[in-house]
N, C-alpha and C. Protein backbone atom coordinates (compact mmCIF):
# COMPACT_ATOMS: atom_id res chain seq x y z
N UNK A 1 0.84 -1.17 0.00
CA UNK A 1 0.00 0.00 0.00
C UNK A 1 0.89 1.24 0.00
N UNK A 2 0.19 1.98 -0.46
CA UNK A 2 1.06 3.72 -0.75
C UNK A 2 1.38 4.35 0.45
N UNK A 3 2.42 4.93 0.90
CA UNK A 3 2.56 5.50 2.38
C UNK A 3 1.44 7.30 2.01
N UNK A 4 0.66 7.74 2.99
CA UNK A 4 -0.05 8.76 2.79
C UNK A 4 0.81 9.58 3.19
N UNK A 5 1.67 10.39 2.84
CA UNK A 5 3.12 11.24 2.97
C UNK A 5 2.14 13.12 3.96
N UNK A 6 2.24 13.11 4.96
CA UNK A 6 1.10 14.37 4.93
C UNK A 6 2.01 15.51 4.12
N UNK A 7 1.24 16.23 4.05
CA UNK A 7 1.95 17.87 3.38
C UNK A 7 2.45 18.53 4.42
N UNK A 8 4.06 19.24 3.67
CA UNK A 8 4.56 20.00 4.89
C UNK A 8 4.39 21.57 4.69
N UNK A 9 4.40 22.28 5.94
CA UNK A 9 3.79 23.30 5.70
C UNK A 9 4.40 24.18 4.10
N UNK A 10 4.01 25.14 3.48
CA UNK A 10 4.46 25.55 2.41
C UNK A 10 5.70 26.32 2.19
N UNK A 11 5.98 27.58 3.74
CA UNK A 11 6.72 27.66 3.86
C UNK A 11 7.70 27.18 4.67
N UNK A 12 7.74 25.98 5.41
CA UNK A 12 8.85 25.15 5.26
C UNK A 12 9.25 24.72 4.21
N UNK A 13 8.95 24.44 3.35
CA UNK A 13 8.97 23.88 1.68
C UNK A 13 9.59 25.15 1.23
N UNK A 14 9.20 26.05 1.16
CA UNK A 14 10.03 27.13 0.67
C UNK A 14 10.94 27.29 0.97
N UNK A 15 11.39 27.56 2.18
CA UNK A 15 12.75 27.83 2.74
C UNK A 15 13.67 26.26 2.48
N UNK A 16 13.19 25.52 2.28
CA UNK A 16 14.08 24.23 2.09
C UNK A 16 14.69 24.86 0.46
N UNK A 17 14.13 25.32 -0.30
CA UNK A 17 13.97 25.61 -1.83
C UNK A 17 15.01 26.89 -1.55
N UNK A 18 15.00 27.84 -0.64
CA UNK A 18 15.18 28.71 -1.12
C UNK A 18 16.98 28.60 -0.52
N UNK A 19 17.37 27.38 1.02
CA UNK A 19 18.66 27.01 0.96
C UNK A 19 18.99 26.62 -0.15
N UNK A 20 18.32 25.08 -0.76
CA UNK A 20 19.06 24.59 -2.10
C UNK A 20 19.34 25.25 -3.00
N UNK A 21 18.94 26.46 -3.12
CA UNK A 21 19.50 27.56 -4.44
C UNK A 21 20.29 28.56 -3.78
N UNK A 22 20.83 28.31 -2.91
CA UNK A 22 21.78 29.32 -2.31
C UNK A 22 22.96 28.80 -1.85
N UNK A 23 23.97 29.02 -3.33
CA UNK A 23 25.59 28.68 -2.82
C UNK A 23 26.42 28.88 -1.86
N UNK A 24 25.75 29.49 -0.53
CA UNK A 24 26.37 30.10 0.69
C UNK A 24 25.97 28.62 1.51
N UNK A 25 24.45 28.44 1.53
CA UNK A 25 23.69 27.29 2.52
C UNK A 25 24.53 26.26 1.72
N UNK A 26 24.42 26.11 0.76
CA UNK A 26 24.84 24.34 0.41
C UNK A 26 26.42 24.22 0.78
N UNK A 27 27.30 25.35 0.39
CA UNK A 27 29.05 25.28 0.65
C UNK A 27 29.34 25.21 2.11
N UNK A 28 28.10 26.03 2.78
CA UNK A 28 28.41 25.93 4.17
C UNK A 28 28.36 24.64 5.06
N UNK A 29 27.45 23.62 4.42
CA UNK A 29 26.79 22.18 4.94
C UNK A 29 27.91 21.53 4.98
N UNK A 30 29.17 21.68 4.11
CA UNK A 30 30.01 20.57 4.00
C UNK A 30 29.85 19.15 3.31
N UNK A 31 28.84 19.09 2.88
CA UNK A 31 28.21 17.88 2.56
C UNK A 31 28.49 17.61 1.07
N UNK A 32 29.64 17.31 0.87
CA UNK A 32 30.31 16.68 -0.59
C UNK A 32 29.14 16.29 -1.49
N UNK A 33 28.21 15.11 -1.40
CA UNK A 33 27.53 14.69 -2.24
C UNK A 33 26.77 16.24 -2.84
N UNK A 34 26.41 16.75 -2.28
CA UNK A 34 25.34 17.96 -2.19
C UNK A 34 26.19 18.74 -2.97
N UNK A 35 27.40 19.04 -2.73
CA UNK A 35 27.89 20.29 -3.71
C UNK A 35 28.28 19.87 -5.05
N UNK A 36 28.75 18.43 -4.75
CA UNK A 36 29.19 18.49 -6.41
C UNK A 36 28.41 17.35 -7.50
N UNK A 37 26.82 17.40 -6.73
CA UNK A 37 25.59 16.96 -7.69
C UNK A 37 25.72 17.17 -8.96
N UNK A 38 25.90 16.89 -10.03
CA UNK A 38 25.19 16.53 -11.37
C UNK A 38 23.77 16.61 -11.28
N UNK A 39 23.13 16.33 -10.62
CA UNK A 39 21.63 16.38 -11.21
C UNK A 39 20.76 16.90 -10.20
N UNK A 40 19.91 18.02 -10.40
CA UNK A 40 19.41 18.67 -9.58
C UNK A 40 18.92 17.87 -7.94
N UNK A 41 19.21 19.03 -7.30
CA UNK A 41 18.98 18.07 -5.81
C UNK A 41 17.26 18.63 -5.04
N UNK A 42 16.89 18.02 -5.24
CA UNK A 42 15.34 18.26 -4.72
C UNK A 42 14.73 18.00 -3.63
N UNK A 43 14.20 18.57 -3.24
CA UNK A 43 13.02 17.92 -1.50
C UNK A 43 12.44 17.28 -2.05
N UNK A 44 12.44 15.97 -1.06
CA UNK A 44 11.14 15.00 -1.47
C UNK A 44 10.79 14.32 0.28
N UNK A 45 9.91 13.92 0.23
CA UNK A 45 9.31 12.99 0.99
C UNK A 45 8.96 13.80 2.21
N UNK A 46 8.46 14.33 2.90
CA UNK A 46 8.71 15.62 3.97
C UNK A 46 8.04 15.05 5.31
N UNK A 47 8.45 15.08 6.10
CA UNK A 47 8.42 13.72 7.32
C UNK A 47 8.30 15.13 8.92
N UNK A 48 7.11 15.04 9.27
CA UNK A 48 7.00 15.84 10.65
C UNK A 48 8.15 15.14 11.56
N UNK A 49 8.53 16.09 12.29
CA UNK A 49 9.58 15.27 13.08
C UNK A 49 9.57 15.35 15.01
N UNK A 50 8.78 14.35 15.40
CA UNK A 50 8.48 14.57 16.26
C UNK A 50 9.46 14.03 17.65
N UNK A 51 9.70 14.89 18.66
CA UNK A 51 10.16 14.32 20.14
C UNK A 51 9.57 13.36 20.87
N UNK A 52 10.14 12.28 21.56
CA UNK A 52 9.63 11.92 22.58
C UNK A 52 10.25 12.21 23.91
N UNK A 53 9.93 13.37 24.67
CA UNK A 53 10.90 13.44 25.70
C UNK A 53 10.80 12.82 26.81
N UNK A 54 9.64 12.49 27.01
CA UNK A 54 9.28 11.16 28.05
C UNK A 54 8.49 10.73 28.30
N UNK A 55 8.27 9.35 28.93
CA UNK A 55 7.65 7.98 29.33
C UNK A 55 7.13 7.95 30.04
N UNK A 56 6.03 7.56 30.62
CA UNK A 56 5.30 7.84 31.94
C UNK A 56 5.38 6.80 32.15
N UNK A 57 5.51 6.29 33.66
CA UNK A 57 5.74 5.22 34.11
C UNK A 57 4.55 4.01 33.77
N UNK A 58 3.28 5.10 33.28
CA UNK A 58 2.06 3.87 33.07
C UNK A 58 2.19 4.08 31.47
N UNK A 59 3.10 4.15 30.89
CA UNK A 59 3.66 3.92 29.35
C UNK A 59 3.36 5.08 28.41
N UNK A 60 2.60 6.14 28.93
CA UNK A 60 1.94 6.96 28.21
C UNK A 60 3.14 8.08 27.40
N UNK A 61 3.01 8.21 26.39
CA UNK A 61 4.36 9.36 25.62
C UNK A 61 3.65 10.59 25.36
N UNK A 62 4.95 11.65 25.50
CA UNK A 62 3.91 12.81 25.79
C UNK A 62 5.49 13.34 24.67
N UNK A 63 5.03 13.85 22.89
CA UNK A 63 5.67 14.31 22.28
C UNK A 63 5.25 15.80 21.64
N UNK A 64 5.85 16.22 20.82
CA UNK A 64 6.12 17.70 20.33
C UNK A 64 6.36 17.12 19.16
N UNK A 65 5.88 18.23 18.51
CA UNK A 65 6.43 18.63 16.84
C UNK A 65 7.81 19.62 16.94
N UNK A 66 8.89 18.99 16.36
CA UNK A 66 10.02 19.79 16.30
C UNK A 66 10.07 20.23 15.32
N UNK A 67 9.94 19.78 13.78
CA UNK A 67 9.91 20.37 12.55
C UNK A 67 9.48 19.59 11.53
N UNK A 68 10.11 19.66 10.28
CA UNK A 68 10.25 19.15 9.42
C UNK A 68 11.35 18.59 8.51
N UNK A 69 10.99 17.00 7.95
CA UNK A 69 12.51 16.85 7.22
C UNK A 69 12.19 16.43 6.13
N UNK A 70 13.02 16.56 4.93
CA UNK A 70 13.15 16.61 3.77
C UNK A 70 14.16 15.72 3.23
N UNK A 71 14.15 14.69 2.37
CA UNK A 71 15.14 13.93 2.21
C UNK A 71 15.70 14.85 0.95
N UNK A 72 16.96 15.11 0.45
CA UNK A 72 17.19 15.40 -0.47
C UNK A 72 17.94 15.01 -1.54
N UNK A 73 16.94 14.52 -2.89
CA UNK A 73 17.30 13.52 -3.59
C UNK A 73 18.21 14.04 -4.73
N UNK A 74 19.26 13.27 -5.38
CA UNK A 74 20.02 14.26 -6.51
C UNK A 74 20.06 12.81 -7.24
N UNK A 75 19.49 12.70 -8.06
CA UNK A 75 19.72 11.70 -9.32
C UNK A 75 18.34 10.28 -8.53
N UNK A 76 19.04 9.18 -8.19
CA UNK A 76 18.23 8.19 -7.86
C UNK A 76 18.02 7.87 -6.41
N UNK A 77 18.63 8.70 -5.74
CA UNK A 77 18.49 8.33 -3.76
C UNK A 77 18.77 9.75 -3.50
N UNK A 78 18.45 9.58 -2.03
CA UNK A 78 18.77 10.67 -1.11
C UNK A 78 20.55 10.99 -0.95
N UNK A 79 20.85 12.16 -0.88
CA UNK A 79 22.46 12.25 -0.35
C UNK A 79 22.65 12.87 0.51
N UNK A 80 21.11 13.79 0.83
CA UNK A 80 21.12 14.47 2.09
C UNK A 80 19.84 14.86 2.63
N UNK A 81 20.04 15.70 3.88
CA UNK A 81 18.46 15.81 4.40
C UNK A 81 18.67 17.23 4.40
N UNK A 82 17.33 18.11 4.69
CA UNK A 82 17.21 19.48 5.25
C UNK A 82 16.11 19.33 6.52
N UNK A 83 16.33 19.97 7.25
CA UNK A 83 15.97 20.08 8.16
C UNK A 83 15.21 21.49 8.55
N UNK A 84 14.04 21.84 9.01
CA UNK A 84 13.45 23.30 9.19
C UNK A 84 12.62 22.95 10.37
N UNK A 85 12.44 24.43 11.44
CA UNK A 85 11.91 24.46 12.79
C UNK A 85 11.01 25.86 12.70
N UNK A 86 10.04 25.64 13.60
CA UNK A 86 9.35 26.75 13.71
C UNK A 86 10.18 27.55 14.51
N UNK A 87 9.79 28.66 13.94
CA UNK A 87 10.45 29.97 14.72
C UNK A 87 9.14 30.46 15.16
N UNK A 88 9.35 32.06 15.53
CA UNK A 88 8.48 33.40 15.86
C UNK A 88 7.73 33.31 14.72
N UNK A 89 8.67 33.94 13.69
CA UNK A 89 8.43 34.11 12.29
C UNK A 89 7.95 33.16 11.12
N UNK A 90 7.45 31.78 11.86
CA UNK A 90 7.14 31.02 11.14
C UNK A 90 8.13 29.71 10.88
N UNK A 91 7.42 29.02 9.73
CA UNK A 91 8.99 28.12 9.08
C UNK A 91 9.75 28.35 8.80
N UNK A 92 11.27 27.87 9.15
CA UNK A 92 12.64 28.41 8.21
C UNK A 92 13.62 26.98 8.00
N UNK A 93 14.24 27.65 7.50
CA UNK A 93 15.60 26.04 7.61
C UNK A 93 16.24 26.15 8.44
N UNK A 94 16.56 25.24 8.91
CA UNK A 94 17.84 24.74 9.96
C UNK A 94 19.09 24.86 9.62
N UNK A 95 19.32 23.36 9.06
CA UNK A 95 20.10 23.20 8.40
C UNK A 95 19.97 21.65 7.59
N UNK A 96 21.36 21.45 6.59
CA UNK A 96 21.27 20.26 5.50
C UNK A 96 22.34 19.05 6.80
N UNK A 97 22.07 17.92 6.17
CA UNK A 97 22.85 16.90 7.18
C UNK A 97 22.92 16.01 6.35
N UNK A 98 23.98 14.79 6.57
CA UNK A 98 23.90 13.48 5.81
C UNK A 98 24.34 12.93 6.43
N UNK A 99 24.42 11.70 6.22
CA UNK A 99 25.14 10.50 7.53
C UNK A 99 24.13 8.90 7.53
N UNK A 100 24.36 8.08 8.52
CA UNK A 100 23.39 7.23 8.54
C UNK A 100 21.92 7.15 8.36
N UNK A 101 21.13 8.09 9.34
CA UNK A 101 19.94 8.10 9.30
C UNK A 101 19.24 8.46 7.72
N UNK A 102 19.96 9.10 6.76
CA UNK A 102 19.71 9.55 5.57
C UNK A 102 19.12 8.22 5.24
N UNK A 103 20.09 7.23 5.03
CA UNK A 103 20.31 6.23 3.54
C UNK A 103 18.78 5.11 4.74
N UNK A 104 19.30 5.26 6.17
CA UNK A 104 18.06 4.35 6.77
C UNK A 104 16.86 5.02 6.71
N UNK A 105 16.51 6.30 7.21
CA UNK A 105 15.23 6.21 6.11
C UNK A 105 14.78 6.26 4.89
N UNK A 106 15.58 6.62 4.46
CA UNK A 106 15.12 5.82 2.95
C UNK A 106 14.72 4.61 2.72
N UNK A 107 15.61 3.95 3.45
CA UNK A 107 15.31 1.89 3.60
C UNK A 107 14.31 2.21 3.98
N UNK A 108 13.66 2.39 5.09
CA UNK A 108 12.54 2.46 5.72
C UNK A 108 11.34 2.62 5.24
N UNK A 109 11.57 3.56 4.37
CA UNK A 109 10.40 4.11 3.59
C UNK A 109 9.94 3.30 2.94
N UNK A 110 11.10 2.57 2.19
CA UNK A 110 10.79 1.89 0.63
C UNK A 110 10.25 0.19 1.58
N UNK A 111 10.50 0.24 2.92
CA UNK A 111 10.22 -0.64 3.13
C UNK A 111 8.81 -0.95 3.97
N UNK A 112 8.38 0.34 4.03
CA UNK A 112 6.91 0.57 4.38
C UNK A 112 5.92 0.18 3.52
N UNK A 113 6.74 0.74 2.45
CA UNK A 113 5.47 0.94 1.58
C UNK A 113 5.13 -0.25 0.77
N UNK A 114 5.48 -1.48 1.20
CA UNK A 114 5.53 -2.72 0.79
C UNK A 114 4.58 -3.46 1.64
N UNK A 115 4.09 -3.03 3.04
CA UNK A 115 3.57 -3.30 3.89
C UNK A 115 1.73 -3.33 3.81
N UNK A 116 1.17 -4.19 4.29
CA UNK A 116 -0.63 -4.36 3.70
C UNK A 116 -1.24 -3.37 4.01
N UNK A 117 -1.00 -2.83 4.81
CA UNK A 117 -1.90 -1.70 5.65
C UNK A 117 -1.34 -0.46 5.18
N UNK A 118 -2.02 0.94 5.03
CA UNK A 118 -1.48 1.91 4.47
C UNK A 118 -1.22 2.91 5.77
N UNK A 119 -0.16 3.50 6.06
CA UNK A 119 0.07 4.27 6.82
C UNK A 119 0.59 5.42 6.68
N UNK A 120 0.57 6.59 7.56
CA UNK A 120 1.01 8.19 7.62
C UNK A 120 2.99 8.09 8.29
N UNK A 121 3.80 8.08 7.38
CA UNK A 121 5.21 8.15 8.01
C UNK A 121 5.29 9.42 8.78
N UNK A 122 6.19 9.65 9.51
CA UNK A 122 6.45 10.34 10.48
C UNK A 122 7.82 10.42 10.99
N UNK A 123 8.59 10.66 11.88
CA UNK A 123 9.75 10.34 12.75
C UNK A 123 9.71 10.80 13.65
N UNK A 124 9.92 9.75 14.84
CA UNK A 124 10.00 10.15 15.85
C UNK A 124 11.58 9.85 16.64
N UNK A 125 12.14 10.90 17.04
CA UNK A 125 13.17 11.23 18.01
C UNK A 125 12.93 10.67 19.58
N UNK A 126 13.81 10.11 19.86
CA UNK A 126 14.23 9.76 21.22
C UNK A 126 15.31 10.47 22.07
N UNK A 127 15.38 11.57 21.71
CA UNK A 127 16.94 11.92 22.24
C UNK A 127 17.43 11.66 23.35
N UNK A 128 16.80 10.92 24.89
CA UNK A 128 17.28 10.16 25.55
C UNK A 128 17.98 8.78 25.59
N UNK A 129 17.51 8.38 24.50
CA UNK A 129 17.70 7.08 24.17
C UNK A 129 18.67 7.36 22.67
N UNK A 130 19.16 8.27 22.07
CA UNK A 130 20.01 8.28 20.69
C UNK A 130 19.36 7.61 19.83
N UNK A 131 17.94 7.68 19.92
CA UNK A 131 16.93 6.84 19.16
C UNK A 131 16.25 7.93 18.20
N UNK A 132 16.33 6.85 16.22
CA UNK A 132 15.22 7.67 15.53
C UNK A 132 14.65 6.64 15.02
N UNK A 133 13.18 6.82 14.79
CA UNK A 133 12.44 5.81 14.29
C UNK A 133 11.37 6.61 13.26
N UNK A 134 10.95 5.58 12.10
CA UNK A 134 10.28 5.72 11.62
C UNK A 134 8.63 5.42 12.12
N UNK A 135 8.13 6.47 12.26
CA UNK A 135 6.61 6.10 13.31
C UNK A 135 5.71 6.20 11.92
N UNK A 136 5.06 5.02 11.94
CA UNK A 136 4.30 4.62 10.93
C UNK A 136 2.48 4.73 11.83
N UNK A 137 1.92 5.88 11.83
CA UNK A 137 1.06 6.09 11.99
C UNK A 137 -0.28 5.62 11.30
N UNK A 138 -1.17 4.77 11.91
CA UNK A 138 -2.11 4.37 11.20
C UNK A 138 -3.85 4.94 10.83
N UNK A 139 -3.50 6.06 11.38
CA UNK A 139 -4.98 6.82 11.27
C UNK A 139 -4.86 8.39 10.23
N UNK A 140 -5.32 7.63 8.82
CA UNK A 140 -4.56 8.44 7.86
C UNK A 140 -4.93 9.64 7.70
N UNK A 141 -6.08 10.31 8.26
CA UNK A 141 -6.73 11.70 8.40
C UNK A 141 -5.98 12.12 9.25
N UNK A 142 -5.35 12.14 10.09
CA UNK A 142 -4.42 12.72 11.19
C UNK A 142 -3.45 13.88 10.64
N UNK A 143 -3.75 15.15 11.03
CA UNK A 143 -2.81 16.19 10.33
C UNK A 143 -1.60 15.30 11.18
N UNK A 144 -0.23 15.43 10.04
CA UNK A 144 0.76 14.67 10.31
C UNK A 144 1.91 15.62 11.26
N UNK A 145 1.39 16.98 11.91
CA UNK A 145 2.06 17.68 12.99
C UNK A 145 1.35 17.79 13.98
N UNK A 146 0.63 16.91 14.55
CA UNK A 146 -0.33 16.32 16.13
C UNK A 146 -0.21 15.54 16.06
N UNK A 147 -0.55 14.63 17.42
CA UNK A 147 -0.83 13.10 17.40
C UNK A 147 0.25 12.85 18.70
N UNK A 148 -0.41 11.36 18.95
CA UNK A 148 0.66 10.47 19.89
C UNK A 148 0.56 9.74 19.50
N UNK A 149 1.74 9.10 19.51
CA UNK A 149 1.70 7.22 18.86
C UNK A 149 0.52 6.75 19.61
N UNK A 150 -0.41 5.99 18.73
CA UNK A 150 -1.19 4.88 19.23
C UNK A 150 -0.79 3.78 19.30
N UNK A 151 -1.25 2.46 20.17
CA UNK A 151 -0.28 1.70 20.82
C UNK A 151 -0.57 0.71 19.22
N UNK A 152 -1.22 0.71 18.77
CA UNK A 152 -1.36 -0.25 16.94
C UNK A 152 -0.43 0.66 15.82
N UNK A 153 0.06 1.76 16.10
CA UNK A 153 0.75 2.44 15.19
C UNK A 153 2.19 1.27 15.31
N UNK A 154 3.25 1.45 13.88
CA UNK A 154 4.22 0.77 14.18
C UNK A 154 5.39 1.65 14.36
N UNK A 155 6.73 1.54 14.77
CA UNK A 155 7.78 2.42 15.38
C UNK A 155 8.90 1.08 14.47
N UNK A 156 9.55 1.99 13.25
CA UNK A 156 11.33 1.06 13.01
C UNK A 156 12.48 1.77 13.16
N UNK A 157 12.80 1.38 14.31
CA UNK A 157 14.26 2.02 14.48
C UNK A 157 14.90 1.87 13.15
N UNK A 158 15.79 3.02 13.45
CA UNK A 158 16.29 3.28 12.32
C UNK A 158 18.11 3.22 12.62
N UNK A 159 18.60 2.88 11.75
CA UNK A 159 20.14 2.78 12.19
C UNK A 159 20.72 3.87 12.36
N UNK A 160 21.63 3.95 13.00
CA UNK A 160 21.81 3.16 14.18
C UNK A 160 21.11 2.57 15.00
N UNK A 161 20.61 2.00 15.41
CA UNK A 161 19.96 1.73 16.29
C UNK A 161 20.47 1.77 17.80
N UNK A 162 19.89 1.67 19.36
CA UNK A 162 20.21 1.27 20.99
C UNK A 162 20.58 -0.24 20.34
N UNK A 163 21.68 -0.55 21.06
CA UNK A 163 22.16 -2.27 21.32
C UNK A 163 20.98 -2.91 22.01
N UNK A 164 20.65 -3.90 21.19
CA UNK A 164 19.54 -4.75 21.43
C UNK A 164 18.02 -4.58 20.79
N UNK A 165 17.97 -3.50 20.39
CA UNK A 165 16.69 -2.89 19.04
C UNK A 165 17.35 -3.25 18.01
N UNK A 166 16.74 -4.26 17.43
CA UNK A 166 17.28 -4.43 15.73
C UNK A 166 16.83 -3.37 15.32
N UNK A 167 17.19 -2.54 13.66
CA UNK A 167 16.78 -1.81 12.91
C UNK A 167 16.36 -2.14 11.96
N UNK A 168 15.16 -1.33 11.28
CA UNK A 168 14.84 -2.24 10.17
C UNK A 168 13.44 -3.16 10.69
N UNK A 169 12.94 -3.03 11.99
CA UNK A 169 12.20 -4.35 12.27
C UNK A 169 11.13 -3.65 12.79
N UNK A 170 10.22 -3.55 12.24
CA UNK A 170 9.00 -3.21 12.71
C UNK A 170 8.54 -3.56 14.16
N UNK A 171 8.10 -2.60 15.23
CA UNK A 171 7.50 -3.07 16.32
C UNK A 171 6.18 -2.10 16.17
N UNK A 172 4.89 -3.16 17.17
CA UNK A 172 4.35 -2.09 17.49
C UNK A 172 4.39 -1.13 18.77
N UNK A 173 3.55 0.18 18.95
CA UNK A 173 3.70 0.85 19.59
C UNK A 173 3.83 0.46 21.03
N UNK A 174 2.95 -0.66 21.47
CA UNK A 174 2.51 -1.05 22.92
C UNK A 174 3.53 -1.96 22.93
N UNK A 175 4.18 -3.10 21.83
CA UNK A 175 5.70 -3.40 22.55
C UNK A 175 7.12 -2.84 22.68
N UNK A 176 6.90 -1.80 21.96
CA UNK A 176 8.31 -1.17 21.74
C UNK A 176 8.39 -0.57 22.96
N UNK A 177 7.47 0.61 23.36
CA UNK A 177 7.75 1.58 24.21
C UNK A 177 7.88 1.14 26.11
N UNK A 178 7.10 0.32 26.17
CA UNK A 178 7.52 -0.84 27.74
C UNK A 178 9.07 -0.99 27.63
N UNK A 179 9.64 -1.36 25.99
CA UNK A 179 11.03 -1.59 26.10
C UNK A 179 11.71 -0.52 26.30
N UNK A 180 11.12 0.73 25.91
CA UNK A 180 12.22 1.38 25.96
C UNK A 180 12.25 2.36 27.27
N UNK A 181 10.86 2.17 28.07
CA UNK A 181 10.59 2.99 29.33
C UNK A 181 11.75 1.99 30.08
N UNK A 182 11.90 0.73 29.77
CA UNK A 182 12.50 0.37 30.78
C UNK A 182 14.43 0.55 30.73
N UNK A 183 14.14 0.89 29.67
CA UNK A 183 15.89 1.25 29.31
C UNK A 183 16.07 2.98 29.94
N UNK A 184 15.10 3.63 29.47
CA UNK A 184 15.39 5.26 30.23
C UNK A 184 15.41 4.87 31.73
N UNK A 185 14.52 4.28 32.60
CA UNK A 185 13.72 4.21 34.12
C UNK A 185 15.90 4.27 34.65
N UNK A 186 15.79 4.79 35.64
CA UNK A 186 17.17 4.88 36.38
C UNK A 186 17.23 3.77 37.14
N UNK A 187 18.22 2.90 37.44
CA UNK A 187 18.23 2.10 38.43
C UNK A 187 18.23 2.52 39.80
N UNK A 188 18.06 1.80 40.96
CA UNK A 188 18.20 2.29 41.89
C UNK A 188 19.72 1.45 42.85
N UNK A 189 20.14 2.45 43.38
CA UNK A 189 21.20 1.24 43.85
C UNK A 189 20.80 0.64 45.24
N UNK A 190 21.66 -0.23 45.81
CA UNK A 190 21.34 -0.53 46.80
C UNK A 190 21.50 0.28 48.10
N UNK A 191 20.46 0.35 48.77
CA UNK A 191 20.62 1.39 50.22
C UNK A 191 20.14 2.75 49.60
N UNK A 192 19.67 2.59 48.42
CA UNK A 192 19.89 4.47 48.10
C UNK A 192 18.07 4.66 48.29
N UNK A 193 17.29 5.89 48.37
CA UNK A 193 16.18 5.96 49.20
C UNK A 193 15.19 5.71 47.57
N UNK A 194 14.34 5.36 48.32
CA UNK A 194 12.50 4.95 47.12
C UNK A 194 12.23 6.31 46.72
C-alpha cells in the first residue's frame, strides 16, 4: 500500500527551496555529495519530526512537533536531508545533514510501503535514548504535525539503532515503548532511598 506522505507546511517547503538555491547554505553544509551533484537536488518525501521526551511510568508518551525533514534527492536516492523548525516568524531552515539516518530512512520508507496496511510516516526522536524511528502512523486523516503514537501504530528504528533494538524491524507501539521505558527508568542502587 502507498505511504499517505502528509503535506509539509508551504513555507517550510520554501525555505528548504530557497537554501538549495543558495551557494552560501549548500558550501556551508560541507556535505560533498550535495555540492558536487550533477543532477538537480530536490526535497522530497517531507516527514514531521516529532520528540519523545518522556515515558510515563504507566507507558503513556507525551511528544512535540520539532519540525520538518526533507530527504534530499540528486539523481536516484537521497544524499542528504534538510531540516526546518518553527520559529516566531514562522517556518525556516535549519540546516542540510547526511550520515546514517539519511540512507536508513530511505530503507525504511521503501520498506513501508511494501507493507498491507497503508500508513502516515512520520519520525519520531528519542533523544534520551540516541533513538530515531520511523513512526508509521495508522490513522490516515491525522494532520501529520499532532498526534501520539497509538499503541497499533508501528515504530522502526532506524540505524543506528540502541544495542539490542534491531533496525529495520518493525515493532508495534505497545511493545516497543515498555522496552524502551525500561531502558530510560534509572536504576536504583542498593541502600539508596524509594
Amino acid at each position: 500500500m502507498p505511504l499517505h506522505v502528509p503535506p509539509a507546511p508551504a513555507p517550510a517547503l520554501r525555505s528548504v527551496l530557497t537554501a538549495l538555491g543558495s551557494p552560501t547554505a549548500v558550501s556551508e553544509a560541507r556535505i560533498s555529495a550535495l555540492r558536487s551533484a550533477q543532477d538537480p537536488a530536490t526535497p522530497e518525501l517531507p516527514l514531521p519530526v516529532h520528540v519523545l521526551d518522556r515515558i510515563t511510568p504507566e507507558g503513556v508518551s507525551a511528544t512535540r512537533l520539532a519540525g520538518w525533514r526533507f530527504l534530499i534527492r540528486c539523481g536516484d536516492h537521497a544524499v542528504a536531508a534538510a531540516e526546518t523548525r518553527l520559529t516566531a516568524d514562522g517556518w525556516a531552515f535549519s540546516h542540510f545533514f547526511e550520515g546514517p539516518y539519511v540512507t536508513s530512512t530511505e530503507r525504511a520508507l521503501r520498506q513501508a510501503e511494501t507493507m498491507a496496511q497503508p500508513y502516515q510516516p512520520r519520525l519520531l526522536s528519542m533523544p534520551s535514548l540516541y533513538t530515531l524511528t520511523l513512526w508509521l502512523h495508522g490513522d490516515l486523516s491525522d494532520d501529520g504535525a499532532t498526534g501520539h503514537p497509538a499503541a497499533t501504530d508501528l515504530l522502526v528504528p532506524l540505524a543506528p539503532a540502541p544495542p539490542g533494538i534491531p533496525a529495520h524491524v518493525p515493532h508495534r507501539v505497545a511493545d516497543l515503548l515498555p522496552l524502551l521505558t525500561h531502558r530510560v527508568t534509572p536504576i536504583r542502587l542498593m541502600g539508596s532511598p524509594a
